[in-house]
Protein backbone atom coordinates (compact mmCIF):
# COMPACT_ATOMS: atom_id res chain seq x y z
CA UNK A 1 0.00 0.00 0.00
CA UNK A 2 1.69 3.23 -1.08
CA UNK A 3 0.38 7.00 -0.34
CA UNK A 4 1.46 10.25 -1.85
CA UNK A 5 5.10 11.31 -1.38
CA UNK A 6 6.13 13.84 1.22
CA UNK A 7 8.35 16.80 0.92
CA UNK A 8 9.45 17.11 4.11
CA UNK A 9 10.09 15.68 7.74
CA UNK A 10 10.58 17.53 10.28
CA UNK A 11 12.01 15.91 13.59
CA UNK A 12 12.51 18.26 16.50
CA UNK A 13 10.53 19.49 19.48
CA UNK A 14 11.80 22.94 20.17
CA UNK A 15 9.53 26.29 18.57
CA UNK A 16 11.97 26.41 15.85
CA UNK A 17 11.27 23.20 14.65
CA UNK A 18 7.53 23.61 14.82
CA UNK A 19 7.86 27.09 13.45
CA UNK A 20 10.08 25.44 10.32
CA UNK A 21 7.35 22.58 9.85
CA UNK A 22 4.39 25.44 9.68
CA UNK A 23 5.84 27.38 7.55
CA UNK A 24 6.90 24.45 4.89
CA UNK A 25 3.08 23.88 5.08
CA UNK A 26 1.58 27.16 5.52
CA UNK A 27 3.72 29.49 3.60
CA UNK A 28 6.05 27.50 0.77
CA UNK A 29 3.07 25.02 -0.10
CA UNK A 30 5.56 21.95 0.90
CA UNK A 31 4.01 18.50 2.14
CA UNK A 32 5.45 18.04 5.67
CA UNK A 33 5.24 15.18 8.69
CA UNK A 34 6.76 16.58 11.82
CA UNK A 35 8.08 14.02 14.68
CA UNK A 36 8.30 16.10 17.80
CA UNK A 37 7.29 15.25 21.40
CA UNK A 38 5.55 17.88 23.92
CA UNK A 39 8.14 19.50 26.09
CA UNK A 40 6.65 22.84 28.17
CA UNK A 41 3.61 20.48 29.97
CA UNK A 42 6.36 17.27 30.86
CA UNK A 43 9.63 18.34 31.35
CA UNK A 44 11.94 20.75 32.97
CA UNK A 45 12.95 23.43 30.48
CA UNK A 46 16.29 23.31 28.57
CA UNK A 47 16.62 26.31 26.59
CA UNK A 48 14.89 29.41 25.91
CA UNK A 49 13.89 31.57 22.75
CA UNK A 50 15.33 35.15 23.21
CA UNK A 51 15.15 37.54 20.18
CA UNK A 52 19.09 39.07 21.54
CA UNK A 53 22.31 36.86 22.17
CA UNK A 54 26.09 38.03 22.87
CA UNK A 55 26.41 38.16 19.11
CA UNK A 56 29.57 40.11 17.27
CA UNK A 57 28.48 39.82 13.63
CA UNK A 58 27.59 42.30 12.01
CA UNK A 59 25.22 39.94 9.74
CA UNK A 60 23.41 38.26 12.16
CA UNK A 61 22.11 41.41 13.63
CA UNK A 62 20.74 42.47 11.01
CA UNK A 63 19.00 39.61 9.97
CA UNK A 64 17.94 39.84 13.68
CA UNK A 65 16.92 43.01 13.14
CA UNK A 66 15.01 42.57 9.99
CA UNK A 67 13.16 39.64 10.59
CA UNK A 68 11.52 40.29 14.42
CA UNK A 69 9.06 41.87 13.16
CA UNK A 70 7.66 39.00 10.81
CA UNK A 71 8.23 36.36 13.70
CA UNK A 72 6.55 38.46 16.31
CA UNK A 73 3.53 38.74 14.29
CA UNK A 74 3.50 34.68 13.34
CA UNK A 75 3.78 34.16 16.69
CA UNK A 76 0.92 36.44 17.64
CA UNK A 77 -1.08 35.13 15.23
CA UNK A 78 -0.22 31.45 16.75
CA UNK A 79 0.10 31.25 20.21
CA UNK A 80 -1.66 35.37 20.94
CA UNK A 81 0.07 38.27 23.39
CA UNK A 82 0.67 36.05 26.39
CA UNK A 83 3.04 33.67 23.76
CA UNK A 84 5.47 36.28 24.14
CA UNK A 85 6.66 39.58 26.41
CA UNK A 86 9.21 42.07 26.67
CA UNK A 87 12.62 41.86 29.12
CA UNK A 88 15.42 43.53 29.37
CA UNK A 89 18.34 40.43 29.95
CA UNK A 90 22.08 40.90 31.09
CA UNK A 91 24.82 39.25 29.94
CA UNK A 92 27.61 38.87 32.11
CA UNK A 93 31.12 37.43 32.49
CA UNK A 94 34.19 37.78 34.72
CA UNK A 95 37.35 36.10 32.34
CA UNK A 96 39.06 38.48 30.46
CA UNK A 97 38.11 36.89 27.39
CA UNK A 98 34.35 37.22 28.39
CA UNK A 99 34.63 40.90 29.29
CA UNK A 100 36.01 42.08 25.94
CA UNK A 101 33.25 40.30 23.93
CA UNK A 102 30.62 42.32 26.14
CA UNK A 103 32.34 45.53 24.87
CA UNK A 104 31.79 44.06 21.51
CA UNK A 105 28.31 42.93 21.87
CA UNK A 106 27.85 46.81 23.19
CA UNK A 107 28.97 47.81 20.15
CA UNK A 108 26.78 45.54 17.41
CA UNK A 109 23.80 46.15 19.43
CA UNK A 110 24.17 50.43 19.90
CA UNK A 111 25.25 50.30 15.85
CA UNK A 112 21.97 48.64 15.21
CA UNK A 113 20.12 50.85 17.38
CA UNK A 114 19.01 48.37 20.00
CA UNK A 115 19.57 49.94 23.63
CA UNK A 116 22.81 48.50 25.49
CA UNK A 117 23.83 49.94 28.90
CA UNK A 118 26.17 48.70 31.02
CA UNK A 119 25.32 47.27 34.40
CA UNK A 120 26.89 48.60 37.24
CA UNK A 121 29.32 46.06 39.11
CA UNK A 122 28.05 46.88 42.44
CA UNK A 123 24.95 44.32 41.00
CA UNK A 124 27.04 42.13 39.88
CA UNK A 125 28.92 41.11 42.12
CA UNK A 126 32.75 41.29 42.77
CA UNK A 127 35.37 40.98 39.26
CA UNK A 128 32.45 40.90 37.15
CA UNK A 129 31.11 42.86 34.04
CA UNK A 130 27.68 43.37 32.49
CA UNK A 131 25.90 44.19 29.87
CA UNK A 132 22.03 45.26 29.62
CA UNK A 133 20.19 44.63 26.37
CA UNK A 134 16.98 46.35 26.12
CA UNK A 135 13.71 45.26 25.02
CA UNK A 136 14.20 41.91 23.76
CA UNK A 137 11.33 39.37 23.14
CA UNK A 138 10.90 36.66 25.01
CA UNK A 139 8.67 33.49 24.26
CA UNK A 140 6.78 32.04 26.74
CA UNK A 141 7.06 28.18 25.46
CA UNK A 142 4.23 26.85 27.87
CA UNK A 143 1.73 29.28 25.99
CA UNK A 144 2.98 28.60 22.38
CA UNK A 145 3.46 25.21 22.12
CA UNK A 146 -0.20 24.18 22.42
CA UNK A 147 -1.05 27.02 19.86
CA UNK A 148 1.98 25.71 17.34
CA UNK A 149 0.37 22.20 17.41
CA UNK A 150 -3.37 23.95 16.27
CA UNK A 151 -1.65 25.85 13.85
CA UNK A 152 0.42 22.24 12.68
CA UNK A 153 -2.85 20.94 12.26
CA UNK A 154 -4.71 23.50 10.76
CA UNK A 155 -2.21 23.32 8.07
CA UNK A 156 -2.27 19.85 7.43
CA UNK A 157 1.29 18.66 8.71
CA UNK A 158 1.28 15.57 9.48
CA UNK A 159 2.38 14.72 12.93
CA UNK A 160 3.80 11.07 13.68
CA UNK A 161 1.24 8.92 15.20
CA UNK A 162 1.40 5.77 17.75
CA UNK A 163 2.83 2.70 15.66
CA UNK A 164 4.62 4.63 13.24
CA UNK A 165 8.34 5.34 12.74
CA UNK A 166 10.42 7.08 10.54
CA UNK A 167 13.45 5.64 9.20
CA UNK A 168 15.87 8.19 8.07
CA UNK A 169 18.28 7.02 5.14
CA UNK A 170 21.98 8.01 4.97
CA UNK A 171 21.06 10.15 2.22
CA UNK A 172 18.47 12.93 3.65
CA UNK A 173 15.32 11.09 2.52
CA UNK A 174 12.90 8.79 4.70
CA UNK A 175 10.41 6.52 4.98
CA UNK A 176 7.12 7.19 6.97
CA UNK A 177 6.16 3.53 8.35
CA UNK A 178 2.70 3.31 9.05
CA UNK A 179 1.15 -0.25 9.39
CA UNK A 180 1.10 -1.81 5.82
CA UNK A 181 1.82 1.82 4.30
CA UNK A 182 4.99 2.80 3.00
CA UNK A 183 5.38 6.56 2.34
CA UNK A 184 8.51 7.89 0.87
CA UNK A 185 9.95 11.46 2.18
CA UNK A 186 11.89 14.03 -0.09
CA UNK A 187 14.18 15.26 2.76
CA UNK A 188 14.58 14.74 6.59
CA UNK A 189 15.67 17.78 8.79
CA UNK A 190 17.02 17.46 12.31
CA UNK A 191 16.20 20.69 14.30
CA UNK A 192 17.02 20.22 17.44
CA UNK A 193 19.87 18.53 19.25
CA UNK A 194 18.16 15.17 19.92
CA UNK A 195 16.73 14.76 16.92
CA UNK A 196 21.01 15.03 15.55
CA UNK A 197 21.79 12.89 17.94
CA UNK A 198 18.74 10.50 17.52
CA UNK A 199 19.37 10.38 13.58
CA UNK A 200 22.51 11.46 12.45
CA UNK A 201 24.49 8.26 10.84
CA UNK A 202 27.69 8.07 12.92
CA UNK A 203 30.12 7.88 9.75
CA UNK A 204 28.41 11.34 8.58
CA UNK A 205 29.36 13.29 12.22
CA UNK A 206 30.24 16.80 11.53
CA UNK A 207 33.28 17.26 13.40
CA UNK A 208 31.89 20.63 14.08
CA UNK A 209 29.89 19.70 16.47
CA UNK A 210 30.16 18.13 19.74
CA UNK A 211 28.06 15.97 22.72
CA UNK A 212 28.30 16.82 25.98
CA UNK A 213 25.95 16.70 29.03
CA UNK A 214 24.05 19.50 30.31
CA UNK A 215 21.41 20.30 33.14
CA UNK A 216 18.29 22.42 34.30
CA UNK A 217 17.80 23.09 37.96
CA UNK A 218 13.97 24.24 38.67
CA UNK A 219 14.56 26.15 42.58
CA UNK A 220 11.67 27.06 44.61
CA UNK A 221 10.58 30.49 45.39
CA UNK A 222 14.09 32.93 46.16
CA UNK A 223 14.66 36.19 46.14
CA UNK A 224 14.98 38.51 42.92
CA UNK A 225 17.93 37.81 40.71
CA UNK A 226 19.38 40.95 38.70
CA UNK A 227 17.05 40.46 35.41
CA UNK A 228 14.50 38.32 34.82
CA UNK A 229 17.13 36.64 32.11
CA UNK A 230 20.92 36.51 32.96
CA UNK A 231 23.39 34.80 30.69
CA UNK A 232 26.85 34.23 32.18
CA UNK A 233 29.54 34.15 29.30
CA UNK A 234 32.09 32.50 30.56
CA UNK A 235 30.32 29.21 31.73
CA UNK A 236 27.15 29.30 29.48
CA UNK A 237 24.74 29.34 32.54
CA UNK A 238 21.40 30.38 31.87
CA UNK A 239 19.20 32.14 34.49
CA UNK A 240 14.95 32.62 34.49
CA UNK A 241 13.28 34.16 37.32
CA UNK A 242 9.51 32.67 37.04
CA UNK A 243 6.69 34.87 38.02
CA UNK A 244 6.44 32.56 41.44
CA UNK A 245 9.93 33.87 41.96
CA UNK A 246 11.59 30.65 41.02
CA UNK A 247 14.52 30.40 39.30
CA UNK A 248 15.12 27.65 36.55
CA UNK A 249 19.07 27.82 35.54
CA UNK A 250 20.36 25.78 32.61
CA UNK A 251 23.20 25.22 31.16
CA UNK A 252 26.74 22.58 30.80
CA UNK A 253 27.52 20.30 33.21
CA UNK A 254 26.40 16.94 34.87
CA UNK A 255 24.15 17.92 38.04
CA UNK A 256 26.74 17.79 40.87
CA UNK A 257 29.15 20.61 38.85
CA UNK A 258 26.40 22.22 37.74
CA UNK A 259 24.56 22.83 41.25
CA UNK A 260 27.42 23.91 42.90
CA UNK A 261 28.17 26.23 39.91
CA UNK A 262 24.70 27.85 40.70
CA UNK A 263 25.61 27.97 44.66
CA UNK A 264 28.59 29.91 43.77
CA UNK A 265 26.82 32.07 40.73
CA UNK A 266 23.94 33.04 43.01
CA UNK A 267 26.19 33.61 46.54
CA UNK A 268 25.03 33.73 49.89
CA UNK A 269 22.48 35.92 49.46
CA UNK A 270 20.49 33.88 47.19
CA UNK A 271 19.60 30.70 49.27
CA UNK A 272 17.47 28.38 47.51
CA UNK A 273 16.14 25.15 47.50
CA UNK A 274 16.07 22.73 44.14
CA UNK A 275 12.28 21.89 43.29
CA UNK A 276 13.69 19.52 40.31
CA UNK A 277 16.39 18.70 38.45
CA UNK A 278 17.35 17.10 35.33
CA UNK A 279 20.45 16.08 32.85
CA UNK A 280 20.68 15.74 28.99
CA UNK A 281 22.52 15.74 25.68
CA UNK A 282 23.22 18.83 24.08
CA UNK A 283 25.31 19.45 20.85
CA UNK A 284 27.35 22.77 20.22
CA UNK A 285 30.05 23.80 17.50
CA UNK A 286 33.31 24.56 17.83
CA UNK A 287 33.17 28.05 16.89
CA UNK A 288 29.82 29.08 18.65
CA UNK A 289 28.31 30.14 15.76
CA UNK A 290 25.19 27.69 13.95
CA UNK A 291 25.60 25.05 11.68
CA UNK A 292 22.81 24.16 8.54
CA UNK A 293 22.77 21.82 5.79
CA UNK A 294 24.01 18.47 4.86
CA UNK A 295 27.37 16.72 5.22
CA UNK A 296 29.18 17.53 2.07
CA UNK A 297 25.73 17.80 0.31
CA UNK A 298 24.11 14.80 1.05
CA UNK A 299 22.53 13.28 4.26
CA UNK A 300 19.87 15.30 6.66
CA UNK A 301 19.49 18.72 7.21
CA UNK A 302 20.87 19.75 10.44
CA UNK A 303 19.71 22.91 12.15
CA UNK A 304 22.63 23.50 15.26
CA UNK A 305 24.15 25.68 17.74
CA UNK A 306 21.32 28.63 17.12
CA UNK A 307 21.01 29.07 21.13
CA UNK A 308 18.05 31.35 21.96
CA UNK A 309 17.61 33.06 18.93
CA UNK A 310 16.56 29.94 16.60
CA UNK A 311 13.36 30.29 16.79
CA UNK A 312 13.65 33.42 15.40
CA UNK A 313 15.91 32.39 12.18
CA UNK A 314 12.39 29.90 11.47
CA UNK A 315 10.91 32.49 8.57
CA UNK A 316 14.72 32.77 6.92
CA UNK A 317 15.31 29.16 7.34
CA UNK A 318 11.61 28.00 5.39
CA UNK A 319 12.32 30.10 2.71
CA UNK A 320 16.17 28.55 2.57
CA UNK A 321 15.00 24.94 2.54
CA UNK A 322 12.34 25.76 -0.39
CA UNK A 323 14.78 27.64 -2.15
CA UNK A 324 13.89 30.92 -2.36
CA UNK A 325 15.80 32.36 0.72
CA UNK A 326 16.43 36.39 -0.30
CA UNK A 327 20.69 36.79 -1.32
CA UNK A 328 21.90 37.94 2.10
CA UNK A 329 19.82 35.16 3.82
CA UNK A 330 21.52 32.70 1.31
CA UNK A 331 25.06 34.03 2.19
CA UNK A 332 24.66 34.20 5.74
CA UNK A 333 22.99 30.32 6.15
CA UNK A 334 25.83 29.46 3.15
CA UNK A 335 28.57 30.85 5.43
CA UNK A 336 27.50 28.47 8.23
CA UNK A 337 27.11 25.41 6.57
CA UNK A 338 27.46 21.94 8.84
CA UNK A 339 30.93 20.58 7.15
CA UNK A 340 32.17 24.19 7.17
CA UNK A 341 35.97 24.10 8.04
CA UNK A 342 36.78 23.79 12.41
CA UNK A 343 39.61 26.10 11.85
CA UNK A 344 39.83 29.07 11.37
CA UNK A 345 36.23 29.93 11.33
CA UNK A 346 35.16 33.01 9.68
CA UNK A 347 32.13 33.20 11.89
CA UNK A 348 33.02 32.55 15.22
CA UNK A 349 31.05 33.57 18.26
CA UNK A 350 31.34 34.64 21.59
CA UNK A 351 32.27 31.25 23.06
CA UNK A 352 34.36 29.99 20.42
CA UNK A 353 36.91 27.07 21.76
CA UNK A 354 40.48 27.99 20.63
């Protein structure tokens, strides 16, 4: 028993992926199955979608810059106002190396008029800098993923049932397994960093990017941290005060490192007690910047090592997989591609591993 042929499958459970999937569907007219479990109901967060990042290229804020306001209406439109608000986040670091790219940062976000103060180190706390990026966008994932799936469905993407599998081939394409039926699928994508690691054939690893274990600690009730997002540079630690006054942090590191990381992070004044806990795989790349495409042309799409701002690359990234991305979307995804030399990288980020 065969059906009709699909375009596109789409394995990933973050917004981006959903985002990519809808927009196949919605806006590009592409046939699309998306694999993708819920995550803001049954799990303890492990990222979050910020509009801002310590970014230094010139490029990327612009596309940044460009494209918020076509996200922020799709997600509007999706998930309504309470998918999304308004903060003001701080990045801060205390290496040398983490300090200079904050006076960088400061300098991409003033020359692309988005308000950057820095934060005074009496808040910070001793041998530390800051930086204050204002008005950003964040998503609130427990509102939007419930409206992403209606707008999936409304759309007609396909979304992997009980029973069925998909078996991705070593050379981008797949097969939808459902009972007797045997549907064939154009091109697989891999959007998140479980669906790479879930899918991606070993002997086509990009050496670009590489495993290692991270964790989210969910605290009960403390006081006030400095922002209601704080981004340490040097160790990647991620900080969200929730409206109960929690605090979820995320970032590298097995649970015991991680933990006492926080302790020291949040100092004596910030007591707190852990309300839940939890470890995973995460993927980055060498040179901190993302990675897209295929392994020397062929195999899945991976989309890697976006951080917070992924979900808001979803628009550019559609129109780049049906081929009609605009020419400076083309060159910036074409800069970045997966099997892109280790070193030297021509668009390293903040966090780059020498």
């Amino acid at each position: 028993m065969t059906e009709a042929p699909i375009d596109f499958a789409i394995i990933g459970s973050t917004p981006l992926a959903r985002l990519v999937a809808g927009l196949l569907a919605s806006v590009h007219g592409k046939s699309v199955v998306f694999s993708g479990e819920s995550q803001s109901g049954y799990r303890l967060p492990r990222g979050i979608d910020l509009s801002v990042a310590p970014l230094t290229r010139p490029e990327t804020w612009a596309l940044l810059k460009t494209g918020l306001p076509e996200t922020l209406k799709l997600i509007s439109r999706i998930g309504g106002r309470g998918a999304w608000s308004r903060v003001d986040p701080v990045f801060f670091a205390s290496t040398a190396a983490g300090k200079e790219a904050l006076v960088h940062v400061r300098y991409m976000a003033l020359a692309f008029g988005h308000g950057a103060e820095p934060v005074p180190a009496s808040l910070l706390g001793s041998g530390r800098e800051g930086l204050l990026l204002r008005d950003a966008v964040l998503l609130h994932r427990p509102t939007l993923e419930p409206g992403l799936d209606r707008w999936l469905t409304q759309h007609k993407v396909r979304r992997l049932g009980d029973g069925e599998r998909l078996d991705v081939r070593a050379d981008g394409s797949a097969q939808l397994v459902s009972g007797d039926a045997r549907i064939e699928i154009g091109q697989t994508v891999l959007a998140d960093h479980a669906a790479i690691i879930g899918h991606m054939p070993a002997a086509q690893w990009p050496a670009l990017l590489t495993r290692q274990v991270a964790s989210t600690i969910f605290t009960e009730p403390t006081q006030a941290i400095i922002a209601p997002v704080a981004c340490q540079l040097d160790s990647g630690l991620t900080l969200v005060q929730r409206q109960d006054r929690g605090i979820t942090a995320m970032g590298p590191g097995a649970i015991d490192p991680f933990a006492a990381a926080l302790g020291e992070l949040l100092g004596p004044t910030h007591t707190f007690r852990q309300a839940g806990q939890s470890s995973y795989a995460i993927l980055t790349t060498s040179d901190a910047a993302p990675a897209v495409g295929r392994i020397n042309g062929g195999g899945p799409d991976v989309l890697a090592g976006f951080g917070s701002t992924g979900a808001f690359f979803a628009p550019l990234i559609a129109r780049w997989l049906s081929g009609i991305a605009a020419p400076a979307e083309s060159a910036w995804l074409g800069a970045r591609l997966v099997d892109r030399a280790t070193a030297p990288s021509s668009v390293a980020e903040v966090g780059a591993k020498p």
